[in-house]
N, C-alpha and C. Protein backbone atom coordinates (compact mmCIF):
# COMPACT_ATOMS: atom_id res chain seq x y z
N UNK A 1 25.11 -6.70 33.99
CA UNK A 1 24.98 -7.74 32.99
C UNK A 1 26.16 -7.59 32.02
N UNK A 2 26.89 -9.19 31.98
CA UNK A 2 27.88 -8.84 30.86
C UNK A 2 27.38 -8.35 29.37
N UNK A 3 28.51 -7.60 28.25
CA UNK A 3 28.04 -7.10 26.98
C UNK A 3 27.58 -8.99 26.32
N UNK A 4 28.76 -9.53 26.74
CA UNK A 4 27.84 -11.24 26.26
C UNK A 4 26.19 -11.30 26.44
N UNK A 5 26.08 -11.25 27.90
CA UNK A 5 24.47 -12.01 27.52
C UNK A 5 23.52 -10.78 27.03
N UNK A 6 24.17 -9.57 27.38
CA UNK A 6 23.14 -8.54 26.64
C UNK A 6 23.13 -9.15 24.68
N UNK A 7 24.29 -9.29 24.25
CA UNK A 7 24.37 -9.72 23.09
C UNK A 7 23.34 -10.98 22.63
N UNK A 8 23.59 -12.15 23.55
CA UNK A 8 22.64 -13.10 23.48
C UNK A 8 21.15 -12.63 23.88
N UNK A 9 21.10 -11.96 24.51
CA UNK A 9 19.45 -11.52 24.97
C UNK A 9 18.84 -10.99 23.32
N UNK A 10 19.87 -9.73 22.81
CA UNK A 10 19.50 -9.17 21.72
C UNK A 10 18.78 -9.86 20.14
N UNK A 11 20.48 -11.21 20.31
CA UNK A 11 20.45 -12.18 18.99
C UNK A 11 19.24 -12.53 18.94
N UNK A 12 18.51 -13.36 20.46
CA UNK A 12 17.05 -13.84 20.89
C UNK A 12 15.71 -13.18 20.64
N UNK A 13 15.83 -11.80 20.86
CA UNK A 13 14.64 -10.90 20.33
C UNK A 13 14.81 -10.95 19.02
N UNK A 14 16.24 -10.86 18.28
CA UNK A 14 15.53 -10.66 16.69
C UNK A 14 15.17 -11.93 16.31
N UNK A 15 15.42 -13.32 16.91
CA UNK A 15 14.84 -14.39 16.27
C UNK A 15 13.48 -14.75 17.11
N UNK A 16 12.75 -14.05 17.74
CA UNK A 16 11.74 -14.19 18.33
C UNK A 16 10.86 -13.24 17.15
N UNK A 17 11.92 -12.02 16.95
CA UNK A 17 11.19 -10.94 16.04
C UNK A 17 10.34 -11.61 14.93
N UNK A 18 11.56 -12.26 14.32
CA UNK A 18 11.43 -12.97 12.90
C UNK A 18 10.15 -14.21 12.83
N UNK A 19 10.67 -15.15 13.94
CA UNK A 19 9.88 -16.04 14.21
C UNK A 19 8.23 -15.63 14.07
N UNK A 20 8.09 -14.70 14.83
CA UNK A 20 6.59 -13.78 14.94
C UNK A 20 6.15 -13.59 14.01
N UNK A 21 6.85 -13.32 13.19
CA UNK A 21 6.78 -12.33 11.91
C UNK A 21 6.23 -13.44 10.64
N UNK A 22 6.67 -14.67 10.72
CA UNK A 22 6.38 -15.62 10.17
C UNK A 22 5.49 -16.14 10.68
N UNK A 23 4.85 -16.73 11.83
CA UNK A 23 4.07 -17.17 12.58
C UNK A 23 2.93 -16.31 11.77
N UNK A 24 2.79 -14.66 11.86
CA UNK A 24 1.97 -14.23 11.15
C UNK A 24 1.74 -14.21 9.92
N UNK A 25 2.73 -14.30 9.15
CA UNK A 25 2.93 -14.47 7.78
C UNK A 25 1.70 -15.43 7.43
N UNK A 26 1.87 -16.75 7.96
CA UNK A 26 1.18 -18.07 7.84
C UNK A 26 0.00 -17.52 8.48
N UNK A 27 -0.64 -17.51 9.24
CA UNK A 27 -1.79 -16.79 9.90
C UNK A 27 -3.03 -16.06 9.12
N UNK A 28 -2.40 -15.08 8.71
CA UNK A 28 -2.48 -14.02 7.80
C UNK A 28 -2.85 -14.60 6.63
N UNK A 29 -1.91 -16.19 6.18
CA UNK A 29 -2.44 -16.16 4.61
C UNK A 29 -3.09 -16.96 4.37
N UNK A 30 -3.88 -17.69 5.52
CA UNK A 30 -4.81 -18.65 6.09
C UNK A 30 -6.25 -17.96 6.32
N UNK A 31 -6.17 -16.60 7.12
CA UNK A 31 -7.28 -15.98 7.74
C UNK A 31 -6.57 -14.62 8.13
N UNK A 32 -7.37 -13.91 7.14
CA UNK A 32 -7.37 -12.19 7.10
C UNK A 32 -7.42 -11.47 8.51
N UNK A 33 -8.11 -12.34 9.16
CA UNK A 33 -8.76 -11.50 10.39
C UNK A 33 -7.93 -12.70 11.77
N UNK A 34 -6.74 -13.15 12.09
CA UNK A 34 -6.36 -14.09 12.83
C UNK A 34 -5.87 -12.92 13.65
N UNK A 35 -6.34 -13.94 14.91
CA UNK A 35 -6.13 -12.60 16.45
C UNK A 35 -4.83 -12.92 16.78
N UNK A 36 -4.57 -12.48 17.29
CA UNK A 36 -2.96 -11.62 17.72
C UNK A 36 -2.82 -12.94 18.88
N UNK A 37 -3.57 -13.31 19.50
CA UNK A 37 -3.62 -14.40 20.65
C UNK A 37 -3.04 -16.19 19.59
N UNK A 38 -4.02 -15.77 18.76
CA UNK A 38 -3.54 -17.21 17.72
C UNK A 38 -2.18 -17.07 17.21
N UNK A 39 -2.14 -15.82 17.12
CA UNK A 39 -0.42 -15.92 16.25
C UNK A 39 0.50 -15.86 17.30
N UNK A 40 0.34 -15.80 18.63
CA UNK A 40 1.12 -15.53 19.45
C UNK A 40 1.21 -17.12 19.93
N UNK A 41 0.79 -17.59 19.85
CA UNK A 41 0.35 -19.78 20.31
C UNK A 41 1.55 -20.04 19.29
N UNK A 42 1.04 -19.60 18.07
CA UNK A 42 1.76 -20.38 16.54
C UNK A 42 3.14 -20.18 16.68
N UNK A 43 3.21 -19.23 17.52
CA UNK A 43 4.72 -18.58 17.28
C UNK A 43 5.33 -19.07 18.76
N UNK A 44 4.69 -19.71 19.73
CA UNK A 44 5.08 -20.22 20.83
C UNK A 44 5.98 -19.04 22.23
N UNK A 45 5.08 -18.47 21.69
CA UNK A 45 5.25 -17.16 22.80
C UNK A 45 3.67 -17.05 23.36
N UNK A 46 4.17 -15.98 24.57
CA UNK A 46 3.21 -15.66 25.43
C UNK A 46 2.55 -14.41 24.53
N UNK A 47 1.50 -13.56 24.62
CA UNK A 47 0.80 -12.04 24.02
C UNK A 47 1.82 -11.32 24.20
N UNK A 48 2.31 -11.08 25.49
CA UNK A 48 3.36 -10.33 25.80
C UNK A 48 4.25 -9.86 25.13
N UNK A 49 4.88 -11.02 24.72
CA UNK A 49 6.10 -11.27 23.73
C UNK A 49 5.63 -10.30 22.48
N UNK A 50 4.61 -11.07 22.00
CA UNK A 50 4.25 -10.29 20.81
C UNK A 50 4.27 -8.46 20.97
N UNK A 51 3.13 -8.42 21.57
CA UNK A 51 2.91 -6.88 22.52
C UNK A 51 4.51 -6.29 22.50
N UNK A 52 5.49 -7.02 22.82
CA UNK A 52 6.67 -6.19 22.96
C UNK A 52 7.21 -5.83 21.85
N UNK A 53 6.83 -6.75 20.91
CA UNK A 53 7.96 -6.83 19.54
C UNK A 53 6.70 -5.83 18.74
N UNK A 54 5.78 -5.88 18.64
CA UNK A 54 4.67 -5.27 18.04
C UNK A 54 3.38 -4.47 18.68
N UNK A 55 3.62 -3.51 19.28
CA UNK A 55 2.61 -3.03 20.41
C UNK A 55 1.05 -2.94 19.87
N UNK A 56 0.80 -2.66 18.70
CA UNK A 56 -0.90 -2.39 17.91
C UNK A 56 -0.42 -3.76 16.99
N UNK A 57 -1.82 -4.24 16.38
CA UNK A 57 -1.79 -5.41 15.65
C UNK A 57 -1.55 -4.51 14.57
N UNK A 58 -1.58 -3.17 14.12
CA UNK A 58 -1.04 -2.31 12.82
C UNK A 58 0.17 -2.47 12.56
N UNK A 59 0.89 -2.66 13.47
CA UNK A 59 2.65 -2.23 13.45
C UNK A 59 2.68 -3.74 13.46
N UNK A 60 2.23 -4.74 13.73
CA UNK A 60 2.52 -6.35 12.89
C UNK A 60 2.37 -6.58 11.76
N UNK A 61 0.96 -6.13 11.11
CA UNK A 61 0.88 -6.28 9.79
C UNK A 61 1.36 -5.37 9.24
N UNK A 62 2.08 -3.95 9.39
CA UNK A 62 2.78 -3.04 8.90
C UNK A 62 4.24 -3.91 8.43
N UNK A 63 4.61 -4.39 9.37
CA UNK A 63 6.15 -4.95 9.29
C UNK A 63 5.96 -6.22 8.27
N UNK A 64 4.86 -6.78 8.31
CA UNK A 64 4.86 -8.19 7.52
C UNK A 64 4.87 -7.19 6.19
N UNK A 65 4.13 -6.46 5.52
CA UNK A 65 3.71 -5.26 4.44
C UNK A 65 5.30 -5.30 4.30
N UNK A 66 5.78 -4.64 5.10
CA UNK A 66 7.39 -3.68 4.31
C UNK A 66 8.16 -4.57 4.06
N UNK A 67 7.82 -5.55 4.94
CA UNK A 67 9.60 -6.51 4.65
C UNK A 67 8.92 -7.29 3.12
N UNK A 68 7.51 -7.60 2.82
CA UNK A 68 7.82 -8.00 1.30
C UNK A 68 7.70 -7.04 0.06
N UNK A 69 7.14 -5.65 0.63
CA UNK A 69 7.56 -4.99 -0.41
C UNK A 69 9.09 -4.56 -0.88
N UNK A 70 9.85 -4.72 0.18
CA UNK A 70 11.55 -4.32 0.42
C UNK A 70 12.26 -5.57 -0.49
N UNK A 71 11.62 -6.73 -0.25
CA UNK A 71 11.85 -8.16 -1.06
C UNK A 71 11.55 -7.87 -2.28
N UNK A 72 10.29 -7.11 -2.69
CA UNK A 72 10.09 -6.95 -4.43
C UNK A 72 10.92 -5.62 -4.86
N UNK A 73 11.23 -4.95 -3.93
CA UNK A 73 12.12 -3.75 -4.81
C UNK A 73 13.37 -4.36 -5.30
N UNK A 74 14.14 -5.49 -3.38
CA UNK A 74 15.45 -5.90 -4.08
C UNK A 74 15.44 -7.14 -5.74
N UNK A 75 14.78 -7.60 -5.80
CA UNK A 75 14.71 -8.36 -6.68
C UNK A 75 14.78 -7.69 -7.99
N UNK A 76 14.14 -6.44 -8.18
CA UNK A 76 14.50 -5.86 -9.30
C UNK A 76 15.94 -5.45 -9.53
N UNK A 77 16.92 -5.28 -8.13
CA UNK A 77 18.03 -5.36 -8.73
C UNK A 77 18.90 -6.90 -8.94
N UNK A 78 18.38 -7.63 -8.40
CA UNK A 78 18.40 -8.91 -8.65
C UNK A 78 18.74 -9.34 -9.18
N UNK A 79 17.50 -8.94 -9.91
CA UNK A 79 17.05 -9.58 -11.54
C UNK A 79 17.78 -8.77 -12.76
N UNK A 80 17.87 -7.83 -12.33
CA UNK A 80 18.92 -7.08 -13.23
C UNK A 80 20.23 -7.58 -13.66
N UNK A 81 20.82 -7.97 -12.62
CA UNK A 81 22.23 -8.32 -12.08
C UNK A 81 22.44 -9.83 -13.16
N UNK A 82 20.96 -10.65 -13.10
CA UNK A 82 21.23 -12.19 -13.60
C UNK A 82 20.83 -12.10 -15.01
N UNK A 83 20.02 -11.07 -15.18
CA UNK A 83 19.54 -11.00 -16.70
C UNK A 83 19.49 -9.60 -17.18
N UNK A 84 19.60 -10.32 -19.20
CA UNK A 84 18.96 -8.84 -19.63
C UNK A 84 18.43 -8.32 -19.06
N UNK A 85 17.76 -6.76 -19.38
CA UNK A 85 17.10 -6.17 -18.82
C UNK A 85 15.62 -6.30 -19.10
N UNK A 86 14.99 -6.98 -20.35
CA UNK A 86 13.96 -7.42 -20.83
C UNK A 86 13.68 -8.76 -20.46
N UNK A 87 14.11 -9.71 -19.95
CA UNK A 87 14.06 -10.56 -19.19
C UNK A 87 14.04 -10.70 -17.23
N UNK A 88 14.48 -9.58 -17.34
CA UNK A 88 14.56 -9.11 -15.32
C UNK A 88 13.06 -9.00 -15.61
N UNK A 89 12.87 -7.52 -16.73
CA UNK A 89 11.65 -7.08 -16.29
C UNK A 89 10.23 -7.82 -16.56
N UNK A 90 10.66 -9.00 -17.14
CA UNK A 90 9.26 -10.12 -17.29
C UNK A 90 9.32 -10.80 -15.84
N UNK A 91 10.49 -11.30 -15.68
CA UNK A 91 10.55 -12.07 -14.63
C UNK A 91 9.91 -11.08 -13.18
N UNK A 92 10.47 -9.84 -13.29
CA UNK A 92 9.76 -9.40 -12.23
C UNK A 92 8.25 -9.49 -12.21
N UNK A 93 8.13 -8.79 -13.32
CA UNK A 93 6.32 -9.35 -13.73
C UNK A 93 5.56 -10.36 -13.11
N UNK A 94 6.22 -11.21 -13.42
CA UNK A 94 5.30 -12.65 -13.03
C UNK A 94 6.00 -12.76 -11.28
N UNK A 95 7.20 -11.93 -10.61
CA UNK A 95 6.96 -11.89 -9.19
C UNK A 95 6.14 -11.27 -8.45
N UNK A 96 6.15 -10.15 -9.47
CA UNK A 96 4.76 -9.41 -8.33
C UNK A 96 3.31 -9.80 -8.75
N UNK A 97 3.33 -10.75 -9.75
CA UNK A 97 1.82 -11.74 -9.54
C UNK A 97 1.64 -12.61 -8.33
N UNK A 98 2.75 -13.33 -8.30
CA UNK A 98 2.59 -14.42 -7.06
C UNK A 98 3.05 -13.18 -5.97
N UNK A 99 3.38 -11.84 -5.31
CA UNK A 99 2.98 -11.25 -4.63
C UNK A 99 2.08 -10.87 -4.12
N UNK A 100 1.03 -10.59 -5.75
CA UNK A 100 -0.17 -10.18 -5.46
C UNK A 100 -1.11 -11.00 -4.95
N UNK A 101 -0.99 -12.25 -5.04
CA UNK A 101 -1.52 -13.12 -4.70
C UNK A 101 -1.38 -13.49 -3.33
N UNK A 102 -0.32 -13.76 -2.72
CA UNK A 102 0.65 -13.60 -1.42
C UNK A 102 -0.23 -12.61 -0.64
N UNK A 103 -0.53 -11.94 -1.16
CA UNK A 103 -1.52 -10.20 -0.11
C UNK A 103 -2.84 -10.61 0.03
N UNK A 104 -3.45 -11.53 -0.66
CA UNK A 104 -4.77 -11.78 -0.49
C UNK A 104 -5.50 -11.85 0.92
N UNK A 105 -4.43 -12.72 1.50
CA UNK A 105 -4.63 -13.12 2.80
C UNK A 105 -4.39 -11.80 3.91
N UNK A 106 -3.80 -11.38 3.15
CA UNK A 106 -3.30 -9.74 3.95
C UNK A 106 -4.09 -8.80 3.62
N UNK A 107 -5.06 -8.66 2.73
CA UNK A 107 -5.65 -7.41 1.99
C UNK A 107 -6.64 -7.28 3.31
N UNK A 108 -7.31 -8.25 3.78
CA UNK A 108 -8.47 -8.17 4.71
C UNK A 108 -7.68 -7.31 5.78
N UNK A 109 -6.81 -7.80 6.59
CA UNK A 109 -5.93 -7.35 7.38
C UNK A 109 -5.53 -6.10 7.21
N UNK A 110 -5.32 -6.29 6.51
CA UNK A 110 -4.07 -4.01 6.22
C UNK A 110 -5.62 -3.60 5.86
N UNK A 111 -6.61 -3.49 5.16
CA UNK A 111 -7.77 -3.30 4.97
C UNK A 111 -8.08 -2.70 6.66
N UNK A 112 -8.10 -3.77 7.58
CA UNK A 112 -8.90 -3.03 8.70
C UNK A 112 -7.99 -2.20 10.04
N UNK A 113 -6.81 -2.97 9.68
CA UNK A 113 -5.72 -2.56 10.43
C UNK A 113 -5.88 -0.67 10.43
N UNK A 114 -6.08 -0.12 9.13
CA UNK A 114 -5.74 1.25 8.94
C UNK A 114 -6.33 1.54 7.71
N UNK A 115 -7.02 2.73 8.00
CA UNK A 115 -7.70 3.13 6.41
C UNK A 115 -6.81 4.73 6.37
N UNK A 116 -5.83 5.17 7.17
CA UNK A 116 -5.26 6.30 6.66
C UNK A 116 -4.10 6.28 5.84
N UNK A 117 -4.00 5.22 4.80
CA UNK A 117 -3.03 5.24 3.73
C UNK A 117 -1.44 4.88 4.40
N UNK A 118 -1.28 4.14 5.34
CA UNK A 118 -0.09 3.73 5.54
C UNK A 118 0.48 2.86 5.13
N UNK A 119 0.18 1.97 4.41
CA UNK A 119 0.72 0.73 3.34
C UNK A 119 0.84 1.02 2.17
N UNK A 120 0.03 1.76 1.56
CA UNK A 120 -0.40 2.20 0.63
C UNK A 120 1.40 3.08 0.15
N UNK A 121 1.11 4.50 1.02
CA UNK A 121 2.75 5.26 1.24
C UNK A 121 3.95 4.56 1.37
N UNK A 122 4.04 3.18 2.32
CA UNK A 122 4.96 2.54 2.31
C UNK A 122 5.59 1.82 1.18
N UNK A 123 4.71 0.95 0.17
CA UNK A 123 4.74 0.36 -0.67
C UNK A 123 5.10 0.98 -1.77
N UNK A 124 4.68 2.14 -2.15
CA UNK A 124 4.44 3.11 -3.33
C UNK A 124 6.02 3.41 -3.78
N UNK A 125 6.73 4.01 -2.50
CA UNK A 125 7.90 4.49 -2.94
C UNK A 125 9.29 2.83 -3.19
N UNK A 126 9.43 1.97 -2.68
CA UNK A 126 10.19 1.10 -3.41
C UNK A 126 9.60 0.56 -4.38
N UNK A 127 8.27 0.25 -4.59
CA UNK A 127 8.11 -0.40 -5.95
C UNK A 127 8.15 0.63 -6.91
N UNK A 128 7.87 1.72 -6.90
CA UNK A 128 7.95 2.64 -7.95
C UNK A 128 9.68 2.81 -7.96
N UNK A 129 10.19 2.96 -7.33
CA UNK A 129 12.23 2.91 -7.04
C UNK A 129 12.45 1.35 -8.22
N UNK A 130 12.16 0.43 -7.52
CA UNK A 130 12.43 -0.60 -8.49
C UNK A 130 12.07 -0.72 -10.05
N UNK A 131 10.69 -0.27 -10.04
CA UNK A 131 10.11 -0.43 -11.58
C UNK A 131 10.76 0.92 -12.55
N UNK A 132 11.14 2.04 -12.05
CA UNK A 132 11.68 2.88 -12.67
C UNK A 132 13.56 2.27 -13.45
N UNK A 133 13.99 1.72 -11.90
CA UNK A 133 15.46 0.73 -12.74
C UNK A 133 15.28 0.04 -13.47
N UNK A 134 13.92 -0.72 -13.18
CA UNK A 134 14.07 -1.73 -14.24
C UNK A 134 13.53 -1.24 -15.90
N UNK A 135 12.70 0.27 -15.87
CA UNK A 135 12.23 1.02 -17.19
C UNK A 135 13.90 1.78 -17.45
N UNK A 136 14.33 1.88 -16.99
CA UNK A 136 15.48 2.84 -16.74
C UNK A 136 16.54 1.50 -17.71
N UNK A 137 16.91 0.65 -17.25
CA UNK A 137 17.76 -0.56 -17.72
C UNK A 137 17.28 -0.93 -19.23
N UNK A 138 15.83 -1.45 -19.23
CA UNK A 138 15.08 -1.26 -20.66
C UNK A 138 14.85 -0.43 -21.37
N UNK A 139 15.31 1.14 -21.13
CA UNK A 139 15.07 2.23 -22.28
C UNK A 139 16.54 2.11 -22.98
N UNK A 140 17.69 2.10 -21.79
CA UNK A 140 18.92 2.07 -22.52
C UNK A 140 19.11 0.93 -23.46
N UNK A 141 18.36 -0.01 -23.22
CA UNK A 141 18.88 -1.61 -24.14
C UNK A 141 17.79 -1.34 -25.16
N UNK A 142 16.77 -0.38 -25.33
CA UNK A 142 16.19 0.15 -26.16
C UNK A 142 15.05 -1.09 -26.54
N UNK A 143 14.45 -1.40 -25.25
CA UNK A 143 13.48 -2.57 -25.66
C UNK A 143 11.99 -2.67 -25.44
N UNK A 144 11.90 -1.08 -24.09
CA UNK A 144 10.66 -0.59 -23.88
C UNK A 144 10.01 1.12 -24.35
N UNK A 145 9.19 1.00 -24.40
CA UNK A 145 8.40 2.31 -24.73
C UNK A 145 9.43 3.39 -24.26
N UNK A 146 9.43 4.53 -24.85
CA UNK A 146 10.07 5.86 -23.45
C UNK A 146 9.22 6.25 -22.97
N UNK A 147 8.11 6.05 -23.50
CA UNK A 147 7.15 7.11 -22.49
C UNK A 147 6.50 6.44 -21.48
N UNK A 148 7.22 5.60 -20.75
CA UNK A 148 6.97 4.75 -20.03
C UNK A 148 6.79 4.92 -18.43
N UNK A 149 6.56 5.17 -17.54
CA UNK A 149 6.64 5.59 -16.09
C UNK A 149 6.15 4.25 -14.93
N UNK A 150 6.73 4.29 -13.67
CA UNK A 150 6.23 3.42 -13.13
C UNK A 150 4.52 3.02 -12.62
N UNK A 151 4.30 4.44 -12.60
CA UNK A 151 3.06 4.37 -12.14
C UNK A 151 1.85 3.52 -13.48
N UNK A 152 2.15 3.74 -14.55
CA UNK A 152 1.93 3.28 -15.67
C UNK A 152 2.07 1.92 -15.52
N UNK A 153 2.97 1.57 -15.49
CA UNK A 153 2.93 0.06 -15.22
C UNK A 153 2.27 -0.87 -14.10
N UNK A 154 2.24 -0.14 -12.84
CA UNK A 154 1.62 -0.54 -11.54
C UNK A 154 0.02 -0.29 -11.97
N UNK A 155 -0.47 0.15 -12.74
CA UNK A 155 -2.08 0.50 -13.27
C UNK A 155 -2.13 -1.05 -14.18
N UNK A 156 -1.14 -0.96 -14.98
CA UNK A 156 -1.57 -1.86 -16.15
C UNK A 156 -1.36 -3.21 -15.62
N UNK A 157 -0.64 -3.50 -14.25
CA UNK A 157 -1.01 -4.78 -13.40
C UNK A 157 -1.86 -4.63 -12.59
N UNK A 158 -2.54 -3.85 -12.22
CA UNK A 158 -3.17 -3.58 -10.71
C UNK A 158 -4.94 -4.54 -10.77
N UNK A 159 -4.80 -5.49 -12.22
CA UNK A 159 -5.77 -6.60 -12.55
C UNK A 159 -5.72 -7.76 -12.10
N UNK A 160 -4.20 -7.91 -11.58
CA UNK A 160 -3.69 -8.92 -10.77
C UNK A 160 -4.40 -9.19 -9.70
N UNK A 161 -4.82 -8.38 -8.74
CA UNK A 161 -5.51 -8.14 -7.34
C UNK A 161 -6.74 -8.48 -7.34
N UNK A 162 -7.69 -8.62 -8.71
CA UNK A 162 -8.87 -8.99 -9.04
C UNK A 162 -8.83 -10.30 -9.28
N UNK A 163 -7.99 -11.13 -9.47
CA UNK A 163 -7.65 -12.84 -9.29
C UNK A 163 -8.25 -13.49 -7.90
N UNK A 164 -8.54 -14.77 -8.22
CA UNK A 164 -8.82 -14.96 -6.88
C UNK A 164 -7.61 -16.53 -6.60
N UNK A 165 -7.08 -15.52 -5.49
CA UNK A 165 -5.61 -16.74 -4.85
C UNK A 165 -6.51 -18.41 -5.05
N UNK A 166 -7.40 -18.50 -4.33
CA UNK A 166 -7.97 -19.73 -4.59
C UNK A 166 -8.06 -20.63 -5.09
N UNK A 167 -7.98 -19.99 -6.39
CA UNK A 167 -8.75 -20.55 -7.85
C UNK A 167 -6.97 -20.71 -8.38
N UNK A 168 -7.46 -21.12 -9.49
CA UNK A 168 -6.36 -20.97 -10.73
C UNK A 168 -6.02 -20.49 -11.52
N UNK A 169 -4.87 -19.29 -10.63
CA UNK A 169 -5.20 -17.90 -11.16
C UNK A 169 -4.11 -17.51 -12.07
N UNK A 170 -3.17 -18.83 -12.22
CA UNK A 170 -1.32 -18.78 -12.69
C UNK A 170 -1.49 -18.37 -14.03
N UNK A 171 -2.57 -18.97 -15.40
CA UNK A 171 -2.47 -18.98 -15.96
C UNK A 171 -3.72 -18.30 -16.34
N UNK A 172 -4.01 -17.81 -15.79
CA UNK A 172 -5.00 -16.17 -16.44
C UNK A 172 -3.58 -15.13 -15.87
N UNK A 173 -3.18 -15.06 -14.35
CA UNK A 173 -2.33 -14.38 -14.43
C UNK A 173 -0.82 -14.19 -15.50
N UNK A 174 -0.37 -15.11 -16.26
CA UNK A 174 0.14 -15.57 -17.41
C UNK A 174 -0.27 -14.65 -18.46
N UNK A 175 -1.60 -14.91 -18.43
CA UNK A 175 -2.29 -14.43 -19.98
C UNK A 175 -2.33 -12.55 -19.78
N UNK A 176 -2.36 -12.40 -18.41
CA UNK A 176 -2.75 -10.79 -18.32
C UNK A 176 -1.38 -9.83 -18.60
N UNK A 177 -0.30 -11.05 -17.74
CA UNK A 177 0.80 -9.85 -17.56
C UNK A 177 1.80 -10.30 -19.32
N UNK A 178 1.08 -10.86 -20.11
CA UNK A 178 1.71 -11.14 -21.57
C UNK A 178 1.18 -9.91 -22.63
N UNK A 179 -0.44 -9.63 -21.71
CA UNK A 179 -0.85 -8.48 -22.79
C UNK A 179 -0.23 -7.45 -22.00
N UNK A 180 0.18 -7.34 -20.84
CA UNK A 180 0.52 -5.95 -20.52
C UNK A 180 2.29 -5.93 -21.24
N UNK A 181 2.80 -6.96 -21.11
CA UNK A 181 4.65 -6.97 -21.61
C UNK A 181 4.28 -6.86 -23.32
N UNK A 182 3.36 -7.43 -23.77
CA UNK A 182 3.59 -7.15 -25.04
C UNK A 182 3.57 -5.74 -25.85
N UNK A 183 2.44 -4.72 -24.97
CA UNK A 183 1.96 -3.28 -25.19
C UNK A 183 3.08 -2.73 -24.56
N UNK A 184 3.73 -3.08 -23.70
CA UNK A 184 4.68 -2.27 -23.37
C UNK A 184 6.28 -2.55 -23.82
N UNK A 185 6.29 -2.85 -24.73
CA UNK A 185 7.36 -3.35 -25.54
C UNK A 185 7.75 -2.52 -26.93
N UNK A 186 8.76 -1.97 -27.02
CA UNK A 186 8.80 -1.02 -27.82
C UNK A 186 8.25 -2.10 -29.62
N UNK A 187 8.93 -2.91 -29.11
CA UNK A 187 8.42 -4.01 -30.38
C UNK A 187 8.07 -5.31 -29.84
N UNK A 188 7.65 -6.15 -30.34
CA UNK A 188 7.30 -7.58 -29.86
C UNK A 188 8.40 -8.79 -29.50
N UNK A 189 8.70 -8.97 -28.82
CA UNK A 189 10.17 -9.72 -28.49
C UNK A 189 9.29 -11.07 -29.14
């Protein structure tokens, strides 16, 4: 086989990868519990296909898990990059609400997929990486607490998850992450 069509064979799996990956995405944020057969229709592949790119339905919803927690770490440098640092770190705020919300459909899923803490480990170390730059950016511009830590902050949102996606949750979520930015503000912006 020429290195060409091996190349084209390759390009094809990662957009089959991706494709899948979205196929579940949507699936997932429809119905917690959608079989691997439905997402494999949506995504216009055979089981197989799937099976190849994802052998356990764990290592599907594992990969859907990392690639948006990897999305909320980069954004904190992002957000850094386009704004103050007291402005990244609101704006991140209100991203990992509509994240949290985003997981609803996934909580059922990673829920049964695995109860030995593998999302959990995955997730932990970039969002805590991100929220530390972004406490790290705000101690120097001297606008948040010092005694500030990430884990601290991931507690004082972790009320977010008690919303229900359903409902209308923008503006309670609004109201929650204003008392958490305001307490954690060395002064009141």
């Amino acid at each position: 086989m020429s290195t060409k069509r091996v190349e084209q064979l390759h390009a094809q799996g990662v957009r089959t990868r991706a494709h899948l990956l979205e196929s579940a995405r949507e699936a997932f944020s429809t119905c917690g519990d959608a079989s691997l057969n439905s997402i494999a229709k949506k995504a216009g592949v055979g089981i197989g296909t799937l099976y190849r790119h994802f052998p356990t339905r764990e290592d599907l919803i594992f990969e859907l898990y990392r690639g948006e927690v990897q999305q909320m770490a980069q954004a904190a440098d992002d957000l850094l990059e386009e704004h103050p640092p007291l402005n990244a770190f609101r704006l991140w705020l209100n991203r990992f609400a509509r994240y949290a919300m985003t997981k609803a459909g996934l909580i059922g899923a990673l829920q049964s997929a695995t109860s030995h803490g593998r999302f959990a480990q995955e997730a932990r170390g970039p969002l805590t990486a991100a929220l530390q730059r972004l406490l790290d950016a705000n101690r120097a511009a001297g606008t948040l607490r010092e005694d500030l830590e990430p884990d601290d902050v991931l507690l004082a949102i972790a009320g977010l998850y008690q919303l229900d996606p359903a409902g209308d949750w923008e503006p309670r979520a609004k109201r929650l992450l204003e008392l958490v930015f305001v307490g954690l503000c060395r002064r009141n912006p």
